[in-house]
N, C-alpha and C. Protein backbone atom coordinates (compact mmCIF):
# COMPACT_ATOMS: atom_id res chain seq x y z
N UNK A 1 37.44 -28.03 9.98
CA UNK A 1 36.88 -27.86 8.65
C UNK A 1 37.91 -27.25 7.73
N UNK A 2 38.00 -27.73 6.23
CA UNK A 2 38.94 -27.01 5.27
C UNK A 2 38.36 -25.98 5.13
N UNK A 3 39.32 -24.92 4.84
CA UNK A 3 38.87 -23.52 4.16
C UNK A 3 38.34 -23.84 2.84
N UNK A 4 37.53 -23.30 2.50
CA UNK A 4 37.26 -23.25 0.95
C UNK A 4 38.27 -22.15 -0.07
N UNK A 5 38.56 -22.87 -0.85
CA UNK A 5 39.38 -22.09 -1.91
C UNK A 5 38.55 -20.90 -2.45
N UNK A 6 39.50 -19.69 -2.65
CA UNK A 6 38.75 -18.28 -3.60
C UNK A 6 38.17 -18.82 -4.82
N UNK A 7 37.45 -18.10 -5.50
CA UNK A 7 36.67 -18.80 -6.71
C UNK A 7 37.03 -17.52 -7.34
N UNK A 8 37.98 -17.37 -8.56
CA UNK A 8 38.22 -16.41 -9.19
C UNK A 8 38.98 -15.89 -8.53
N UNK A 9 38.59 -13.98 -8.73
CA UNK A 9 39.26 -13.30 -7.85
C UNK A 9 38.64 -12.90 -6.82
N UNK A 10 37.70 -13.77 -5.95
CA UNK A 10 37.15 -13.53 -4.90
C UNK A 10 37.83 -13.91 -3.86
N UNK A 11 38.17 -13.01 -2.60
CA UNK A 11 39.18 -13.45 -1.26
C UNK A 11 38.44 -13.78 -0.36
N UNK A 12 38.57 -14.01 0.70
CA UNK A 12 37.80 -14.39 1.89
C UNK A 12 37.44 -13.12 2.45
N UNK A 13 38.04 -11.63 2.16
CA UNK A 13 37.32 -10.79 2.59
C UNK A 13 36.25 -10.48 1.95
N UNK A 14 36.53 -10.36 0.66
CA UNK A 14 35.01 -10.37 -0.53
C UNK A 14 34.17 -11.06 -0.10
N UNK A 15 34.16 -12.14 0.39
CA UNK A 15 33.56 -13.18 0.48
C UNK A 15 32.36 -13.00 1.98
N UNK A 16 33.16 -12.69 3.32
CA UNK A 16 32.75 -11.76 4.43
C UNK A 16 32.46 -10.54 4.17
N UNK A 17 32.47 -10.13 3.47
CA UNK A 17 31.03 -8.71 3.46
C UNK A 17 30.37 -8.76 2.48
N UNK A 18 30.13 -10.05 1.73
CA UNK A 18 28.81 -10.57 1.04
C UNK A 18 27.89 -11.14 1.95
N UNK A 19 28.74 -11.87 2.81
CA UNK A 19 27.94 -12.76 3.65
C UNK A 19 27.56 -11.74 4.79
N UNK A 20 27.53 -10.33 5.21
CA UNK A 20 27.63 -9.11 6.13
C UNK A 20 26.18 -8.75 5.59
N UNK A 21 26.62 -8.52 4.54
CA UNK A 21 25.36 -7.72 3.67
C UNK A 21 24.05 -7.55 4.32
N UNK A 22 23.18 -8.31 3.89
CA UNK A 22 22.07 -8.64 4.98
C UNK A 22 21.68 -7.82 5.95
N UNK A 23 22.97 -8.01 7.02
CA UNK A 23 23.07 -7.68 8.50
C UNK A 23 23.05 -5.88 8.09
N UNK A 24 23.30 -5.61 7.62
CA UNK A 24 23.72 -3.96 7.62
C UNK A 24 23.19 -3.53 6.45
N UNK A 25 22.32 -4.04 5.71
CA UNK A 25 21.38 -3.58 4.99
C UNK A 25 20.07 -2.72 4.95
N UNK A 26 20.13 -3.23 5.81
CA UNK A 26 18.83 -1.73 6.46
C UNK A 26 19.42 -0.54 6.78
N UNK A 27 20.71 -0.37 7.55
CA UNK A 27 20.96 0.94 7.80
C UNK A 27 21.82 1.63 5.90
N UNK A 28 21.96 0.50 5.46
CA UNK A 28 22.42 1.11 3.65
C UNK A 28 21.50 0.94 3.00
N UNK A 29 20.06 1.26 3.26
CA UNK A 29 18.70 1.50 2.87
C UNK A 29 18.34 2.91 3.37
N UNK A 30 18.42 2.62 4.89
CA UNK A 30 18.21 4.30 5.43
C UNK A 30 19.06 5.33 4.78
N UNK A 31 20.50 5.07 4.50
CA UNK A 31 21.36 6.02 3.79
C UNK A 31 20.53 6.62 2.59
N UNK A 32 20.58 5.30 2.10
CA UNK A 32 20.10 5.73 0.63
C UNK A 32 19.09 6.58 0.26
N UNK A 33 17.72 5.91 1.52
CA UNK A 33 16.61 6.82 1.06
C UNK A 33 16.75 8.27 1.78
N UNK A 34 17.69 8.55 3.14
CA UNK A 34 17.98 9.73 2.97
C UNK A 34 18.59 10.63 2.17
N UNK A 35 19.88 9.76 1.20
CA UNK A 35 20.12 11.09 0.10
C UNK A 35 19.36 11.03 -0.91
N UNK A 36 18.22 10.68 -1.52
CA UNK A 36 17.48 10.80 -2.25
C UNK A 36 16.46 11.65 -2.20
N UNK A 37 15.81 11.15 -0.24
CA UNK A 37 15.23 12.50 -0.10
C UNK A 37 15.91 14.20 0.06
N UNK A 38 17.21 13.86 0.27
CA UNK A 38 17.91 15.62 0.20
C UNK A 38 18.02 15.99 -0.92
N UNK A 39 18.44 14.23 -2.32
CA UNK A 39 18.62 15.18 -3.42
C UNK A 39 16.91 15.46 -4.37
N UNK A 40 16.06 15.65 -3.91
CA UNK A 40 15.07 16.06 -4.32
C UNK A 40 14.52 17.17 -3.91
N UNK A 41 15.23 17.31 -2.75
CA UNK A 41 14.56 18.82 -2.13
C UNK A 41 15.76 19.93 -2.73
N UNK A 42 17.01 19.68 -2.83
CA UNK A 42 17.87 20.32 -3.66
C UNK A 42 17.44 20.65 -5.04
N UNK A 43 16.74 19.35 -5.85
CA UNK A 43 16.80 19.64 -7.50
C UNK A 43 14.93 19.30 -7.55
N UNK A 44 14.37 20.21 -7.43
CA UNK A 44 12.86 20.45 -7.29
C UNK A 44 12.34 20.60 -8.54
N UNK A 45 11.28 19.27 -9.35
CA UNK A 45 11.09 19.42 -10.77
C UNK A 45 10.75 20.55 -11.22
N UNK A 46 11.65 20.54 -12.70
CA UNK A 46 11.20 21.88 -13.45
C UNK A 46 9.92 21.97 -13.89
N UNK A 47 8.97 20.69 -14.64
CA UNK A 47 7.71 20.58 -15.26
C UNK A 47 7.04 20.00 -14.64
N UNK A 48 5.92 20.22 -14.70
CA UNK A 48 4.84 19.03 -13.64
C UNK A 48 4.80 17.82 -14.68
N UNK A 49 4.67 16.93 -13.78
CA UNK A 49 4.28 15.15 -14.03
C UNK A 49 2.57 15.56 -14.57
N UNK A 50 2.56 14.23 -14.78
CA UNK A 50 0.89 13.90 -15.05
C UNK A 50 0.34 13.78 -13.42
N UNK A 51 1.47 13.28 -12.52
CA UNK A 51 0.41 13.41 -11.09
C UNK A 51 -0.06 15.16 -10.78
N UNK A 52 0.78 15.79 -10.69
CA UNK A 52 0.49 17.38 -10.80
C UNK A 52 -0.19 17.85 -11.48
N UNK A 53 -0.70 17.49 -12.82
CA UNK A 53 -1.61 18.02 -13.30
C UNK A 53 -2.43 17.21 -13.05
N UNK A 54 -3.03 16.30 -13.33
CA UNK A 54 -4.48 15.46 -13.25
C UNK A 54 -4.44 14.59 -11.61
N UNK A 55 -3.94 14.29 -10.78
CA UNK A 55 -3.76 13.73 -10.13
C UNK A 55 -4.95 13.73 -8.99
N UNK A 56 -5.17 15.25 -7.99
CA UNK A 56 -6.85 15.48 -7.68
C UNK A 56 -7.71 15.15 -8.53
N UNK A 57 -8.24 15.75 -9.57
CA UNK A 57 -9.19 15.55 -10.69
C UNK A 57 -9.33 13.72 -10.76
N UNK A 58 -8.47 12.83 -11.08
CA UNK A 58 -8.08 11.12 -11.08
C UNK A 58 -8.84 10.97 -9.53
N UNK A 59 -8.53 11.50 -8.42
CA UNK A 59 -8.61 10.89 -6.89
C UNK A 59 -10.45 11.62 -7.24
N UNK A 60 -10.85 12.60 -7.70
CA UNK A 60 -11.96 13.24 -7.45
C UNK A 60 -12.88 12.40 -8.18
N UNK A 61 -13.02 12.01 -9.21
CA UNK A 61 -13.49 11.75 -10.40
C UNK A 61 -14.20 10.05 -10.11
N UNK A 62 -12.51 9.42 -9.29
CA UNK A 62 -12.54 8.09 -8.77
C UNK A 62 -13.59 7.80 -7.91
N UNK A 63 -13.64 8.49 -6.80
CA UNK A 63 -14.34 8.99 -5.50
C UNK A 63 -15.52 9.14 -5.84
N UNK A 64 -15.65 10.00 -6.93
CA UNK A 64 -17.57 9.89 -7.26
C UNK A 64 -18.24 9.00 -7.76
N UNK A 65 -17.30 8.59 -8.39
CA UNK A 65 -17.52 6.83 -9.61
C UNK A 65 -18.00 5.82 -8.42
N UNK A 66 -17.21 5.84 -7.49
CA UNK A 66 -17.51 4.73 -6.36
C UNK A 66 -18.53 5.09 -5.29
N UNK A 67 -18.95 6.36 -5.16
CA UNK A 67 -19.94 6.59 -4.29
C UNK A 67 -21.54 6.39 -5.02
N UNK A 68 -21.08 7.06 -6.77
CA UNK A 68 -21.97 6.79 -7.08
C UNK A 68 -23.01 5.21 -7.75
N UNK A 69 -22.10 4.21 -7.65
CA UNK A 69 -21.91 3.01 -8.26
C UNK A 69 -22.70 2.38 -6.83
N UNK A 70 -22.11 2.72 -5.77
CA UNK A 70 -22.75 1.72 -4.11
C UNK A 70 -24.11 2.40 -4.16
N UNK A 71 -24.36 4.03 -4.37
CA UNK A 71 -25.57 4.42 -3.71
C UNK A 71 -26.68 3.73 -4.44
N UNK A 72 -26.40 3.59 -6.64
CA UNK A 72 -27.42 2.79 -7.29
C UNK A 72 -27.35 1.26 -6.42
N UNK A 73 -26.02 0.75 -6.25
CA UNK A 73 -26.69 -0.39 -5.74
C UNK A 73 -27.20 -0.51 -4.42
N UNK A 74 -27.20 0.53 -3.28
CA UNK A 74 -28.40 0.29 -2.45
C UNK A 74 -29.06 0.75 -2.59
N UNK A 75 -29.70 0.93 -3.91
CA UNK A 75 -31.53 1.65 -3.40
C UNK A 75 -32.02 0.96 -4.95
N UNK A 76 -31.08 0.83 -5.75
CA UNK A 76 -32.00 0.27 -7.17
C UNK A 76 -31.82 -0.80 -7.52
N UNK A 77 -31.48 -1.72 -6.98
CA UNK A 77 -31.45 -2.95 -7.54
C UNK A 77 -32.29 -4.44 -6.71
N UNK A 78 -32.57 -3.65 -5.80
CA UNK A 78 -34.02 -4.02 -4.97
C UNK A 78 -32.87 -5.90 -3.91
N UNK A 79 -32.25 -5.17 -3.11
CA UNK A 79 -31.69 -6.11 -2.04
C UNK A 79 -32.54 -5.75 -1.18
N UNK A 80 -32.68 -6.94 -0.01
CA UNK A 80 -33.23 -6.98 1.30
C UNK A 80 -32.19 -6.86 2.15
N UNK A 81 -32.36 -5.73 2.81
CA UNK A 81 -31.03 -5.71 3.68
C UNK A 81 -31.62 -5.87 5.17
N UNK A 82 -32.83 -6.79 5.11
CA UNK A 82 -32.98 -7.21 6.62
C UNK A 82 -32.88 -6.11 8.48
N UNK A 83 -33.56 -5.01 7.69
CA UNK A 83 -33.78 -4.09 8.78
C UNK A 83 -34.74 -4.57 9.49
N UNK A 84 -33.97 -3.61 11.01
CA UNK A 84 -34.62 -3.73 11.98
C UNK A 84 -36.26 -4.47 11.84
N UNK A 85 -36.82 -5.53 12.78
CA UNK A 85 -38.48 -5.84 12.69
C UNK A 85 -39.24 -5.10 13.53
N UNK A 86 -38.41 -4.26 14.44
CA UNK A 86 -39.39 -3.61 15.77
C UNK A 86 -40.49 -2.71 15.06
N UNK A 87 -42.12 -2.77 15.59
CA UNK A 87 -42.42 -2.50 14.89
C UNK A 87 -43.25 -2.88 14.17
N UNK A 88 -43.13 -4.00 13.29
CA UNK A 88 -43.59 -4.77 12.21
C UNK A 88 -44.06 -6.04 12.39
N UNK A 89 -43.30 -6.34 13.69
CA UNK A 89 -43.83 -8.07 14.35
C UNK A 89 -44.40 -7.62 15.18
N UNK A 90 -45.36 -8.29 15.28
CA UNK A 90 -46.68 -8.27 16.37
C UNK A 90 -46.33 -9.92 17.33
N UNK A 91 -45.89 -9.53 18.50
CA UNK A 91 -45.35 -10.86 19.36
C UNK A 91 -46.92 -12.38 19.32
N UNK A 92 -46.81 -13.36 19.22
CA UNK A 92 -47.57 -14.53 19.69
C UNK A 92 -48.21 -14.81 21.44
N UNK A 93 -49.62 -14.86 21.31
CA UNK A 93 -49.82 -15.16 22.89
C UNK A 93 -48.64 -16.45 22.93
N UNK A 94 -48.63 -16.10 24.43
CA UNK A 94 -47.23 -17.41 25.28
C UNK A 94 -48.76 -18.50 24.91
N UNK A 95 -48.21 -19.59 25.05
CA UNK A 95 -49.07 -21.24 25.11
C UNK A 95 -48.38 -21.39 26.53
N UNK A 96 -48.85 -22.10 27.22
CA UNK A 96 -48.67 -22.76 28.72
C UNK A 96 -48.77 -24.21 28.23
């Protein structure tokens, strides 16, 4: 097979650790998100975010909205939710 010619100033080594990339991309992912997590524990925000302030209150608020939204719809909006018959059916004499 011919070599392919550089395109610009790209060499055949440029060229082999583009085509590398990929392969060793996950461990230059792990790098990364480890110094990000050190440089955050180093430089610890000065002001709270909007998650710090409202963020419980948002998860609390959410949480009641949805408990309270299922409980009207099982009891007030009149579904049959097909409970148990034991009880309520009275069995048929057998026929022979």
């Amino acid at each position: 097979m011919a070599a392919v010619p550089a395109v610009g100033n790209e060499t055949d080594l440029h060229r082999a650790r583009k085509m590398s990339q990929p392969k060793n991309a996950p461990s230059c992912l792990s790098v990364q998100s480890s110094q990000q997590i050190m440089s955050r524990q180093i430089h610890p925000k000065q002001t709270p975010d909007f998650h710090d302030k409202y963020g419980n209150a948002v998860l609390a608020s959410g949480a009641t909205f949805c408990i309270a939204a299922w409980a009207y719809t099982a009891t007030q909006i009149g579904i049959e939710w097909n409970l148990s018959p034991v009880g309520r059916v009275t069995p048929k004499e057998w026929r022979d």
